[in-house]
N, C-alpha and C. Protein backbone atom coordinates (compact mmCIF):
# COMPACT_ATOMS: atom_id res chain seq x y z
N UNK A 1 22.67 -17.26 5.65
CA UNK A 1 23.10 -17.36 4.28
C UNK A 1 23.22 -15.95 3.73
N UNK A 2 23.99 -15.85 3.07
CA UNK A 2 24.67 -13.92 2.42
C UNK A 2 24.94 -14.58 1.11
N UNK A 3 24.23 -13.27 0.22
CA UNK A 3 24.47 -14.06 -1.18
C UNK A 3 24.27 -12.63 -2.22
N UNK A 4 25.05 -11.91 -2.81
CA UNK A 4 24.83 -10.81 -3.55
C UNK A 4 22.72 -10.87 -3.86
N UNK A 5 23.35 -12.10 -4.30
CA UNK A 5 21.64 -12.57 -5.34
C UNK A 5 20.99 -12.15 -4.53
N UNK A 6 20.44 -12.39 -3.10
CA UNK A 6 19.71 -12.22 -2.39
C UNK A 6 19.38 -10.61 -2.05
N UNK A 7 20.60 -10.07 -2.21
CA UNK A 7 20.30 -8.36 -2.22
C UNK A 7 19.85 -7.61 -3.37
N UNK A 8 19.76 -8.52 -4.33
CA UNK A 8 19.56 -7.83 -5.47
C UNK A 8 18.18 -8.38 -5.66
N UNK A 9 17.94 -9.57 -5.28
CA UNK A 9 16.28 -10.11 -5.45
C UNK A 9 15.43 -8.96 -4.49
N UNK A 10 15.97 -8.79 -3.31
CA UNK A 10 15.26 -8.13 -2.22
C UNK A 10 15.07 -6.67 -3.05
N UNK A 11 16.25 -5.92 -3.36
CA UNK A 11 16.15 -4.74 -3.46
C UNK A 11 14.90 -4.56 -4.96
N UNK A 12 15.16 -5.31 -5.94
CA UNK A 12 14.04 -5.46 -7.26
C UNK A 12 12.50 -5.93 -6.86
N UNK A 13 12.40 -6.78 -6.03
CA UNK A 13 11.11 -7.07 -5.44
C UNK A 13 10.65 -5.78 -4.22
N UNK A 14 11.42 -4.95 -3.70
CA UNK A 14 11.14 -4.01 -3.20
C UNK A 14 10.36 -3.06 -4.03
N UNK A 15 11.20 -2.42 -5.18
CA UNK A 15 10.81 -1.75 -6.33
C UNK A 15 9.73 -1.94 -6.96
N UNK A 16 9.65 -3.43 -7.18
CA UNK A 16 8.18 -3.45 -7.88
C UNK A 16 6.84 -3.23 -6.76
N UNK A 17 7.49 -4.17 -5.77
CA UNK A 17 5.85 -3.95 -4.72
C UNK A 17 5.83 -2.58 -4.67
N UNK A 18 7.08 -1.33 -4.91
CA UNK A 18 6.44 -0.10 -4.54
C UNK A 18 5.59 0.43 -5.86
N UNK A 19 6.08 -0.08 -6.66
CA UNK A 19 5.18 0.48 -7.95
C UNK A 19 3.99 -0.25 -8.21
N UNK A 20 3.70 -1.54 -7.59
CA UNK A 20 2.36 -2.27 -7.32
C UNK A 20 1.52 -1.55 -6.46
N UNK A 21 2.07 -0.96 -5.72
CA UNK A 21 1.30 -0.60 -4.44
C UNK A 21 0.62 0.74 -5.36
N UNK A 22 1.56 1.35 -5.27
CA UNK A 22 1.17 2.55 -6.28
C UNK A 22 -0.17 2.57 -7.08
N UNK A 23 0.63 1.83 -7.90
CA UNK A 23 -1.00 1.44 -9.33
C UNK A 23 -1.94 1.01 -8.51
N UNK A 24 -1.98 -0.07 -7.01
CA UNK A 24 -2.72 -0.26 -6.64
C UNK A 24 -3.79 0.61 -5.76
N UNK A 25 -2.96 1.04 -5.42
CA UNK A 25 -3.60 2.44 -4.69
C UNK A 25 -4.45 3.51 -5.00
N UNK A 26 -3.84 4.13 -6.43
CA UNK A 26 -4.26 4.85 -7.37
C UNK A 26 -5.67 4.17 -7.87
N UNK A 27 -5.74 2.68 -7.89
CA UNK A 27 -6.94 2.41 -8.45
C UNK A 27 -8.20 2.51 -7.51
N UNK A 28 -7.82 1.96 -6.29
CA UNK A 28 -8.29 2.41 -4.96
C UNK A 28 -8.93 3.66 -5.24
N UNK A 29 -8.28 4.54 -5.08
CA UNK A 29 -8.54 6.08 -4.71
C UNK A 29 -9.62 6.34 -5.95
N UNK A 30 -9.11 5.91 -7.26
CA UNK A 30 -9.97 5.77 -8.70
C UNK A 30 -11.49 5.44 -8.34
N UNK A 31 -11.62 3.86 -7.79
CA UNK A 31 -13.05 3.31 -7.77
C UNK A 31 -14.03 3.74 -6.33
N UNK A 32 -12.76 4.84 -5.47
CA UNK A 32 -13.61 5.21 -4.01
C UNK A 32 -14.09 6.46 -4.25
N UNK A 33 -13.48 7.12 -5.59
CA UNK A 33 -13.94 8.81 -5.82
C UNK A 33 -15.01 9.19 -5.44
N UNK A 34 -15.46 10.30 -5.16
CA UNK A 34 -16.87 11.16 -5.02
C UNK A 34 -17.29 10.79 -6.36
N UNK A 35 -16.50 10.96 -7.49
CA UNK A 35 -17.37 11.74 -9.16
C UNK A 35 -16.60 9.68 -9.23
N UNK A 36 -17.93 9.21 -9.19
CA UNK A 36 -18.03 7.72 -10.02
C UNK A 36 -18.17 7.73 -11.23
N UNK A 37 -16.95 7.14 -12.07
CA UNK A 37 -16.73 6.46 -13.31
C UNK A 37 -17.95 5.56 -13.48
N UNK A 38 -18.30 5.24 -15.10
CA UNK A 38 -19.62 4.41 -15.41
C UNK A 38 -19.40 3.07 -14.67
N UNK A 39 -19.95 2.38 -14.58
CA UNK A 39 -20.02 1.24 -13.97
C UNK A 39 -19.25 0.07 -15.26
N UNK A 40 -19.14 0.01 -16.00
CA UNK A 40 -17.82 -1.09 -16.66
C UNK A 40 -16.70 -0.61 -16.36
N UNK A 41 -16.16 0.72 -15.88
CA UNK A 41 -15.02 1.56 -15.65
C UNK A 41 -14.69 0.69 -14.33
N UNK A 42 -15.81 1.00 -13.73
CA UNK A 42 -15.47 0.85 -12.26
C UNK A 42 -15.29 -1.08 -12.17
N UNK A 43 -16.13 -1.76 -12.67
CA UNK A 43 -15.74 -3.01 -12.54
C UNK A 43 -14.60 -3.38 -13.28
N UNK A 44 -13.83 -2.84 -14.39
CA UNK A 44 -12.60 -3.29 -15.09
C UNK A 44 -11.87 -2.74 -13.69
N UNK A 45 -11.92 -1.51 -13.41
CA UNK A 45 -10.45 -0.82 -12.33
C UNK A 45 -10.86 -1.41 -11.07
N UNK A 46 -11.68 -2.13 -10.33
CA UNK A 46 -11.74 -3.20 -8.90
C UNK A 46 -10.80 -4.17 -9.29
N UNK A 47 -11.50 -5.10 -10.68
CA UNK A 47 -10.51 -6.21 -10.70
C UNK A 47 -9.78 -6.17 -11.28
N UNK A 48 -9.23 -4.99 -11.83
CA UNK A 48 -7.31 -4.82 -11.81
C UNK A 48 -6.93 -4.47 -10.73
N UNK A 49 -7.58 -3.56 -9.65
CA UNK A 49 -6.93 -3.22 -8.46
C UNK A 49 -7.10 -5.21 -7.64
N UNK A 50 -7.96 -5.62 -7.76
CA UNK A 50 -7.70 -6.87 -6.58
C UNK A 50 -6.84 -7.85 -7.63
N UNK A 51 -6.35 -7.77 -8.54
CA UNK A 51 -5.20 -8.81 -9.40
C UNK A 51 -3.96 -8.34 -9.19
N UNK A 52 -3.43 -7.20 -9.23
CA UNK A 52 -2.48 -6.22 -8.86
C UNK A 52 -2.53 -6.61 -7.24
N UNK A 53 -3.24 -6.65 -6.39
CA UNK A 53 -3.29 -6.37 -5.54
C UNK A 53 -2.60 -7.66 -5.36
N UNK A 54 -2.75 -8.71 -5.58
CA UNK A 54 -2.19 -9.71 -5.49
C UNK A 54 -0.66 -10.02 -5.91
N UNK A 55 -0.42 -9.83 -7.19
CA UNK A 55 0.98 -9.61 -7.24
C UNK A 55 1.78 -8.70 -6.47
N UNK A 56 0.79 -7.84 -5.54
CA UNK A 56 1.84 -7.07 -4.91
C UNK A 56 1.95 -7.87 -3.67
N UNK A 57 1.38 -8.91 -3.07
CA UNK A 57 1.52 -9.91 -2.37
C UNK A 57 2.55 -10.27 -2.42
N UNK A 58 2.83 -11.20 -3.60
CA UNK A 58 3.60 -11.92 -4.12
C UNK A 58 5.23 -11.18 -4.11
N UNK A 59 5.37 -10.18 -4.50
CA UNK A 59 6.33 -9.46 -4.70
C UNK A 59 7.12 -9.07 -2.92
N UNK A 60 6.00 -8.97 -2.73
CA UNK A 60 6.54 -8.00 -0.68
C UNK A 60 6.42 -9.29 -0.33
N UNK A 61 6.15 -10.62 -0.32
CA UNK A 61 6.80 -11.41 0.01
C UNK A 61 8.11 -11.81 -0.39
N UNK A 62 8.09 -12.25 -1.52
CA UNK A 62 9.74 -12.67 -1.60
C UNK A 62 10.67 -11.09 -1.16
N UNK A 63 10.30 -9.58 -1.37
CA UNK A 63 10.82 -8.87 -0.60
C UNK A 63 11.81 -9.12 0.69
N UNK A 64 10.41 -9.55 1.70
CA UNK A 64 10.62 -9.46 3.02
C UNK A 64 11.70 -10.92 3.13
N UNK A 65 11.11 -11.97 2.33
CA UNK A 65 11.68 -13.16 2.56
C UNK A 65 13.07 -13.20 1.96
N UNK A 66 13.72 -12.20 1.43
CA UNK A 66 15.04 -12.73 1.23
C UNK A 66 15.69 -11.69 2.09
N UNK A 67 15.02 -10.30 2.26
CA UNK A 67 15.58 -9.62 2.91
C UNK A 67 15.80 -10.50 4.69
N UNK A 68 15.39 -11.28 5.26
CA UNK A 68 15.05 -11.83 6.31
C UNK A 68 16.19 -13.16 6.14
N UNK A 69 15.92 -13.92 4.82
CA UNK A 69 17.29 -14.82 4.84
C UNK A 69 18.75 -14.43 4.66
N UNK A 70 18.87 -13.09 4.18
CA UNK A 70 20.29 -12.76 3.70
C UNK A 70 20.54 -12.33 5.05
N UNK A 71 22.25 -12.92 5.56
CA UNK A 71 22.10 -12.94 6.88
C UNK A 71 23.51 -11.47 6.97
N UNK A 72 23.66 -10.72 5.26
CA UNK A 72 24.77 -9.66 5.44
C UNK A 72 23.85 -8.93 6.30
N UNK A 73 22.89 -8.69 6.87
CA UNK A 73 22.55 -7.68 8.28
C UNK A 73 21.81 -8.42 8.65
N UNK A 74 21.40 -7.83 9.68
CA UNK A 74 20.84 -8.33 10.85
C UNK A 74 19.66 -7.93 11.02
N UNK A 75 19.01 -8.75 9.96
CA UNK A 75 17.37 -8.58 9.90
C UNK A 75 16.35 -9.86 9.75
N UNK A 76 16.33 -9.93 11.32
CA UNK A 76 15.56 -11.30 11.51
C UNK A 76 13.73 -11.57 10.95
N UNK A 77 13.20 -12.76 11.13
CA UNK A 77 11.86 -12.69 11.11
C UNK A 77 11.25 -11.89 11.98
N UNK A 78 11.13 -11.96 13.15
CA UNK A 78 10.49 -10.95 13.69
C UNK A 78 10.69 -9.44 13.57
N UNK A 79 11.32 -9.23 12.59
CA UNK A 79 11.50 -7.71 12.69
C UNK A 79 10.60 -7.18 10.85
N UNK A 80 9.67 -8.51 10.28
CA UNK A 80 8.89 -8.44 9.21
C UNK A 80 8.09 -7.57 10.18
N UNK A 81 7.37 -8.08 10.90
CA UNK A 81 6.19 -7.93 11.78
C UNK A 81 5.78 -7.27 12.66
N UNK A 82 7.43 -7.18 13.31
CA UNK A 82 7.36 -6.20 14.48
C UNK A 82 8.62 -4.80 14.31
N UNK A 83 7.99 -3.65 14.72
CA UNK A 83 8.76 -2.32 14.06
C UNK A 83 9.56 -2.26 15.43
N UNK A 84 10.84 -1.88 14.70
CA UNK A 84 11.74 -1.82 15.95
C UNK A 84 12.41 -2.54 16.59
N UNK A 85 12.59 -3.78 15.97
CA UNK A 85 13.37 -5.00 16.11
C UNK A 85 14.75 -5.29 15.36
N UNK A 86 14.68 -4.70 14.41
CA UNK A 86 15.80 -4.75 13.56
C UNK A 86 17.11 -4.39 13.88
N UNK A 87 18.10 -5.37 14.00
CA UNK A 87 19.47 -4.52 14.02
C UNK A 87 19.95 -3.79 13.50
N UNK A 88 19.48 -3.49 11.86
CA UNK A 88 20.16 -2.72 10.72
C UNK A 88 18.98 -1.52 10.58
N UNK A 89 19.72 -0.47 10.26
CA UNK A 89 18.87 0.48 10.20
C UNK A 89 17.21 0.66 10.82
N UNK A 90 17.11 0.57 12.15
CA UNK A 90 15.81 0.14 13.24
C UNK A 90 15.23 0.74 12.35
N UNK A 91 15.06 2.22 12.64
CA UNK A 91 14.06 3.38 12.57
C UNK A 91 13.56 3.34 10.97
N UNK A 92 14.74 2.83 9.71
CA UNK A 92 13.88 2.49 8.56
C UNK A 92 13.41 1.57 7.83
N UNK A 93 13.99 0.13 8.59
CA UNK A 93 13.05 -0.77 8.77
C UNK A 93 11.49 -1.06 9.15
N UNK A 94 12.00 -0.38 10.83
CA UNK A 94 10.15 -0.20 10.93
C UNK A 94 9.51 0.72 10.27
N UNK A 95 10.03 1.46 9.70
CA UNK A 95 8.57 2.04 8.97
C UNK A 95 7.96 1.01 7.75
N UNK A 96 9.19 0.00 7.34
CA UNK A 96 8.13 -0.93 6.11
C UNK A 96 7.73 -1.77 6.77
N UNK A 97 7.94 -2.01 8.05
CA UNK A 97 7.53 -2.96 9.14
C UNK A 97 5.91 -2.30 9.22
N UNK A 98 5.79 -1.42 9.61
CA UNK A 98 4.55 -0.49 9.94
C UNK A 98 3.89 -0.68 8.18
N UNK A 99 4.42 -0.64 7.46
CA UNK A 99 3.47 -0.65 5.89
C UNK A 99 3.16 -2.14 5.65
N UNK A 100 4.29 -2.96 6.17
CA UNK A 100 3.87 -4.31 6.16
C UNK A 100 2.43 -4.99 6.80
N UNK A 101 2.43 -4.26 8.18
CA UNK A 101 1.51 -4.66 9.09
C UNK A 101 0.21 -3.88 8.72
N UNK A 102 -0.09 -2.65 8.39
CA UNK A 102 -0.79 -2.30 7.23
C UNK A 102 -1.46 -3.08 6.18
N UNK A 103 -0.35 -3.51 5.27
CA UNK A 103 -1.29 -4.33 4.09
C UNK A 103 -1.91 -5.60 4.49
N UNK A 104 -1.46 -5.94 6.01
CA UNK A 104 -1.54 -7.67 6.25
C UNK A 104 -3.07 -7.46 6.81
N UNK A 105 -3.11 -5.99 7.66
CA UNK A 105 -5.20 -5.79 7.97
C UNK A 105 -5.77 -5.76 6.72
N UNK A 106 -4.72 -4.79 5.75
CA UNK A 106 -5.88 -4.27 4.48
C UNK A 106 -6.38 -5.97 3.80
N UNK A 107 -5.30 -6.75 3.66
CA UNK A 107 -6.04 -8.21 3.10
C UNK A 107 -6.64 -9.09 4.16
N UNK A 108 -6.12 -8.89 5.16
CA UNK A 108 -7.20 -10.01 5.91
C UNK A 108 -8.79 -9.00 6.34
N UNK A 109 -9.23 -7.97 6.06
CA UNK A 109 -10.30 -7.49 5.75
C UNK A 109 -11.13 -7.26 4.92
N UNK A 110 -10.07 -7.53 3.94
CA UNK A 110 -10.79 -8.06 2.46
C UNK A 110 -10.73 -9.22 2.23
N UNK A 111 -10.19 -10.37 2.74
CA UNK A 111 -10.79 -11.66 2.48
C UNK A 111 -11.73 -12.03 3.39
N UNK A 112 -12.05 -11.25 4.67
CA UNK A 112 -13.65 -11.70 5.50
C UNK A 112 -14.34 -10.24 5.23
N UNK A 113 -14.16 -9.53 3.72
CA UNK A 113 -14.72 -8.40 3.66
C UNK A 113 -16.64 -8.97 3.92
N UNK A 114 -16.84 -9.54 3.33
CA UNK A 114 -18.53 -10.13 3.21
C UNK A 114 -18.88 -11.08 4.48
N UNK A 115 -18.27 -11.28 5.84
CA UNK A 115 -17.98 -10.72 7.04
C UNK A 115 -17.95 -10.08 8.40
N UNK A 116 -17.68 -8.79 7.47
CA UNK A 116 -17.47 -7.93 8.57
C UNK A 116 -18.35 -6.47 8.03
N UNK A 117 -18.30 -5.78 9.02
CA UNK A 117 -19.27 -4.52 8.44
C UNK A 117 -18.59 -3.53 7.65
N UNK A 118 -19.01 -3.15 6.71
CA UNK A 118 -18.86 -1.87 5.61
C UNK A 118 -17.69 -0.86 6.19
N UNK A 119 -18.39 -0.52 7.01
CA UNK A 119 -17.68 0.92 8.01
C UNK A 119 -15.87 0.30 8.75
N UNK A 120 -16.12 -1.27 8.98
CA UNK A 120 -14.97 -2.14 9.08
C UNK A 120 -13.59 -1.95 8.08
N UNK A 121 -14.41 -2.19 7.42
CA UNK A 121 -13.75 -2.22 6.36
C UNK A 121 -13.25 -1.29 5.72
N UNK A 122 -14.09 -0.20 5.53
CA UNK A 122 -13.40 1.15 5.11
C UNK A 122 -12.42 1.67 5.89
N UNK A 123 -12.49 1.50 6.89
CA UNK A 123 -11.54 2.07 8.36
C UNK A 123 -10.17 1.74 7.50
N UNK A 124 -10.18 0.26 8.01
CA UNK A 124 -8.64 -0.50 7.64
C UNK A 124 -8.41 0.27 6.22
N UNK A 125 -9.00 -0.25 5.58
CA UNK A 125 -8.62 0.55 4.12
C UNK A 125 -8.11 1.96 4.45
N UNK A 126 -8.96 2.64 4.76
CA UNK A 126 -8.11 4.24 4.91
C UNK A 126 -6.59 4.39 5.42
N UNK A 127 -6.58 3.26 6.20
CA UNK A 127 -5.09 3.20 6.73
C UNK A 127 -4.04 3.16 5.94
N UNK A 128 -4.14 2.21 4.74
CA UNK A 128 -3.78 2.31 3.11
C UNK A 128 -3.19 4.15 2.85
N UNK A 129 -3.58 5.05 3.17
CA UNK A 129 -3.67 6.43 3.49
C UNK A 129 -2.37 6.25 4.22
N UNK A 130 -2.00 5.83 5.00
CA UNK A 130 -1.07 6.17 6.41
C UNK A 130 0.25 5.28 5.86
N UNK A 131 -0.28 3.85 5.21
CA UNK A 131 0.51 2.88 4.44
C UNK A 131 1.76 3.42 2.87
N UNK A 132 1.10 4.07 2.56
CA UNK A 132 1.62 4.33 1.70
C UNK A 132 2.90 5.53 1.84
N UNK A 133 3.03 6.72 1.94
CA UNK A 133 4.35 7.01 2.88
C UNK A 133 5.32 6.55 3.74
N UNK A 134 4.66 5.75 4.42
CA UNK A 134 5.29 4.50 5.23
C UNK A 134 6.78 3.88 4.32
N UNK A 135 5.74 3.54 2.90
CA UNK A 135 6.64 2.78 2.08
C UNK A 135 7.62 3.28 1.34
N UNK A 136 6.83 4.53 0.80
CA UNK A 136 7.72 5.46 0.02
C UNK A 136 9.22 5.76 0.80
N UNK A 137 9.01 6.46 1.83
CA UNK A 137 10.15 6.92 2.96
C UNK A 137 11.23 5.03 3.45
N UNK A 138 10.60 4.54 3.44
CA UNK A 138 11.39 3.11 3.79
C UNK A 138 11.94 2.73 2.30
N UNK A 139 11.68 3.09 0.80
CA UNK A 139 12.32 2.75 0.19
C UNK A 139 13.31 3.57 -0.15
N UNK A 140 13.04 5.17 -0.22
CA UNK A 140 13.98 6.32 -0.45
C UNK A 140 14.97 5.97 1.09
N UNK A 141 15.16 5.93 2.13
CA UNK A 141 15.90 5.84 3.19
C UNK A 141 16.66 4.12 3.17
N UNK A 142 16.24 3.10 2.53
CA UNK A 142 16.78 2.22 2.62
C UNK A 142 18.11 1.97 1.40
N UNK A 143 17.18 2.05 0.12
CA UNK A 143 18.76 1.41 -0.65
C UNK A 143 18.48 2.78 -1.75
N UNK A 144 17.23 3.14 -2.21
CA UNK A 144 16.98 4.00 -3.40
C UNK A 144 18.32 5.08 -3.52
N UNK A 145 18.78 6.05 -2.30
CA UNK A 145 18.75 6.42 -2.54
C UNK A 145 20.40 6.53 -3.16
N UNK A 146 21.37 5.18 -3.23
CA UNK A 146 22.07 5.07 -3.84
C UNK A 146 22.24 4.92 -5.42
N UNK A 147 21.24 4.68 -5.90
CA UNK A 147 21.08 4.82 -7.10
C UNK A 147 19.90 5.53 -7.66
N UNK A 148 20.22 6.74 -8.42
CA UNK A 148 19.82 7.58 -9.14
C UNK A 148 18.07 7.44 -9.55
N UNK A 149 18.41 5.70 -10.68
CA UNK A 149 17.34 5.03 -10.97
C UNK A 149 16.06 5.20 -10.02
N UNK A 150 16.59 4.22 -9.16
CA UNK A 150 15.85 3.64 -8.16
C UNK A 150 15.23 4.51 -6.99
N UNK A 151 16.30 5.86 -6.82
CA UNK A 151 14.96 7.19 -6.06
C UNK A 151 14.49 7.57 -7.40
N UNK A 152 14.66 7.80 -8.28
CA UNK A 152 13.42 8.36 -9.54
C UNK A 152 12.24 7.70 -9.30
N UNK A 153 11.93 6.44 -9.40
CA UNK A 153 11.25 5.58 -9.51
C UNK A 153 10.21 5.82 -8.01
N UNK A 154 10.82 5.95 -6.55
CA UNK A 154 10.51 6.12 -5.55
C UNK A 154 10.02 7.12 -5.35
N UNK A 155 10.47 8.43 -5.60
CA UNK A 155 9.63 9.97 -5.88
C UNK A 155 8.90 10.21 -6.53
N UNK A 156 8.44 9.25 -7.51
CA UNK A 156 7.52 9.19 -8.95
C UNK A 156 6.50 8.62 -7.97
N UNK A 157 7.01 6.62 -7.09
CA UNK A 157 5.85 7.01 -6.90
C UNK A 157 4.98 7.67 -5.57
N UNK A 158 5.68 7.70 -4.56
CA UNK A 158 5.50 8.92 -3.87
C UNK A 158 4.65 10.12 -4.18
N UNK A 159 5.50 10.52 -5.56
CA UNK A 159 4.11 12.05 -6.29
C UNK A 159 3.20 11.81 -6.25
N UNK A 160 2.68 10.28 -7.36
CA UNK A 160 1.51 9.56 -7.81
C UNK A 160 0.97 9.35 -7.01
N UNK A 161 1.48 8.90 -5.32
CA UNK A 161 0.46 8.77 -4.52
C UNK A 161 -0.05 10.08 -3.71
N UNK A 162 1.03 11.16 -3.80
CA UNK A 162 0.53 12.19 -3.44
C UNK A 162 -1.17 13.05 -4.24
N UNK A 163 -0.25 12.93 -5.46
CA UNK A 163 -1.34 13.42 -6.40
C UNK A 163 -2.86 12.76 -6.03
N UNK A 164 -2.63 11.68 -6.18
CA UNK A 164 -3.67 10.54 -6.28
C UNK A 164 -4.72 11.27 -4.95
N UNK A 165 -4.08 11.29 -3.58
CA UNK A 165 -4.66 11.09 -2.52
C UNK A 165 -5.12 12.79 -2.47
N UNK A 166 -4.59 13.85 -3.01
CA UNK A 166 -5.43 14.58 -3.43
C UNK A 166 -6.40 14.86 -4.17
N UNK A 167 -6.44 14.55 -5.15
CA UNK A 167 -7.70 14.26 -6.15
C UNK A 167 -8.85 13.58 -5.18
N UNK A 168 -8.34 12.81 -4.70
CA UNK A 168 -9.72 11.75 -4.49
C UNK A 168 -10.35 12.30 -2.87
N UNK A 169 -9.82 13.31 -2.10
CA UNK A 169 -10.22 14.14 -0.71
C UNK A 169 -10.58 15.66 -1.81
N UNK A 170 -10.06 16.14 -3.07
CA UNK A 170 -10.30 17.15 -3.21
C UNK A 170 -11.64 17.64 -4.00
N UNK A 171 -11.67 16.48 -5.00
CA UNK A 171 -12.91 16.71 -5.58
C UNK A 171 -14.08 16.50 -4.58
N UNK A 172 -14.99 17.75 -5.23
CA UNK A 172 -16.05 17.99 -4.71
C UNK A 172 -17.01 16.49 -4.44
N UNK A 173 -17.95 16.27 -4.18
CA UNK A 173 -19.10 14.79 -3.77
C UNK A 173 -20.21 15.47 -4.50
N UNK A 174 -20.47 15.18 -5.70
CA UNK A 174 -21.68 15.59 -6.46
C UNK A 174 -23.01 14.93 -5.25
N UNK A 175 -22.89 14.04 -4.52
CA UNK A 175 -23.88 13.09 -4.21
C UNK A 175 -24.17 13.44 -2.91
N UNK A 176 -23.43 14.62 -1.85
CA UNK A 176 -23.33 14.99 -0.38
C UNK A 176 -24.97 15.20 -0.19
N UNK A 177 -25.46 15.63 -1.33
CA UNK A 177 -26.73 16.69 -0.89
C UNK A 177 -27.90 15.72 -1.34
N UNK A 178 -27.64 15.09 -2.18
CA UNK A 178 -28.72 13.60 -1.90
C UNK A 178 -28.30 13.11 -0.95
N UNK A 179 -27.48 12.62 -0.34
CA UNK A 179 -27.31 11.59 0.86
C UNK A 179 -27.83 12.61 1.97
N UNK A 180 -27.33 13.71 2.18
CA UNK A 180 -28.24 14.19 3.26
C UNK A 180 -29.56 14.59 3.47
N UNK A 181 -29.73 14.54 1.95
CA UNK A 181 -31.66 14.83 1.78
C UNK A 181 -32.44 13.42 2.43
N UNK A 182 -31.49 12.52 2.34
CA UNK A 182 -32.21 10.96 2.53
C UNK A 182 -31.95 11.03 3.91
N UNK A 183 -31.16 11.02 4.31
CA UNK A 183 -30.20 10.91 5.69
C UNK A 183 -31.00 11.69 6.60
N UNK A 184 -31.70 13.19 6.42
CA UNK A 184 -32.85 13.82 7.14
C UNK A 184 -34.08 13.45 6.89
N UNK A 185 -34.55 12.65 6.19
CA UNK A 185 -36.13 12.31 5.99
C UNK A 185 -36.51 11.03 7.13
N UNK A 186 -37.37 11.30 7.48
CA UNK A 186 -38.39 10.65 8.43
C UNK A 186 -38.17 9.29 8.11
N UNK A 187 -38.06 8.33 8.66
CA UNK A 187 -38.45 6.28 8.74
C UNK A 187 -38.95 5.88 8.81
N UNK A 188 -39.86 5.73 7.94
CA UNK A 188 -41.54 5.06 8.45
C UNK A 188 -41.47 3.76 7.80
């Protein structure tokens, strides 16, 4: 089935999951900082990051799902899932293929987060790190960069996640030198 609609649903649901991801990310990086916000800070910005987090579900699904039914290229189901399958543009497909497969650990590790172990969990999450360029570059290389709008929007958030992921590796850990004061004391 080929249907303008369908390219235009895909390409707008693209846009937003990238600006979901974004905010989502950013909140991420917000509630994982070294320098912890008070504790109502931090519980308002978790559960906007896991509500967000959800609409960005919602959004990179119907994404993938119309991009997958519109049959003007040749972009089957298996090429959601698997990088490098795609007839249309391989190489920038899979990279949202690769961000796809990304967010699908980051939530199925957070829904058996209580589970699985701590250190589990942070892993996948960091990948979120690797996820996010992934997306940026698959939306600037796919349709953005025909319209003006739509790379603004993509380099914005690209910056934001740049910015973001500096702040939160750059600031100092007020807390390094208690944890290692504890971390060297005896176990009795």
């Amino acid at each position: 089935m080929t249907s303008p609609w369908l390219w235009y649903v895909s390409r707008a649901a693209g846009v937003v999951t990238l600006v979901l991801l974004t905010v989502v990310a950013l909140l991420g990086m917000f509630t994982a900082a070294r320098v912890r916000p008070r504790l109502a800070v931090s519980a308002v910005a978790m559960g906007l990051h896991r509500t967000l987090a959800l609409g960005l579900i919602v959004f990179l699904a119907a994404h993938i799902g119309t991009a997958a039914v519109d049959t003007y290229v040749d972009l089957g189901w298996l090429s959601t899932v698997m990088p490098f399958t795609a007839g249309y543009e391989r190489q920038w497909v899979a990279l949202g293929t690769l961000a796809v497969d990304i967010v699908l650990a980051v939530v199925a590790t957070s829904l058996l987060r209580h589970r699985l172990p701590t250190r589990m969990w942070r892993a996948v999450h960091l990948l979120a790190y690797a996820m996010a360029p992934l997306a940026v570059v698959h939306g600037v290389t796919m349709s953005s960069a025909a319209d003006p709008a739509l790379l603004a929007v993509t380099v914005g958030c690209g910056a934001a996640l740049a910015v973001g992921a500096v702040w939160r590796w750059a600031v100092p850990d007020a807390q390094r030198h208690r944890r290692s004061d504890i971390a060297s004391q005896e176990w009795t």
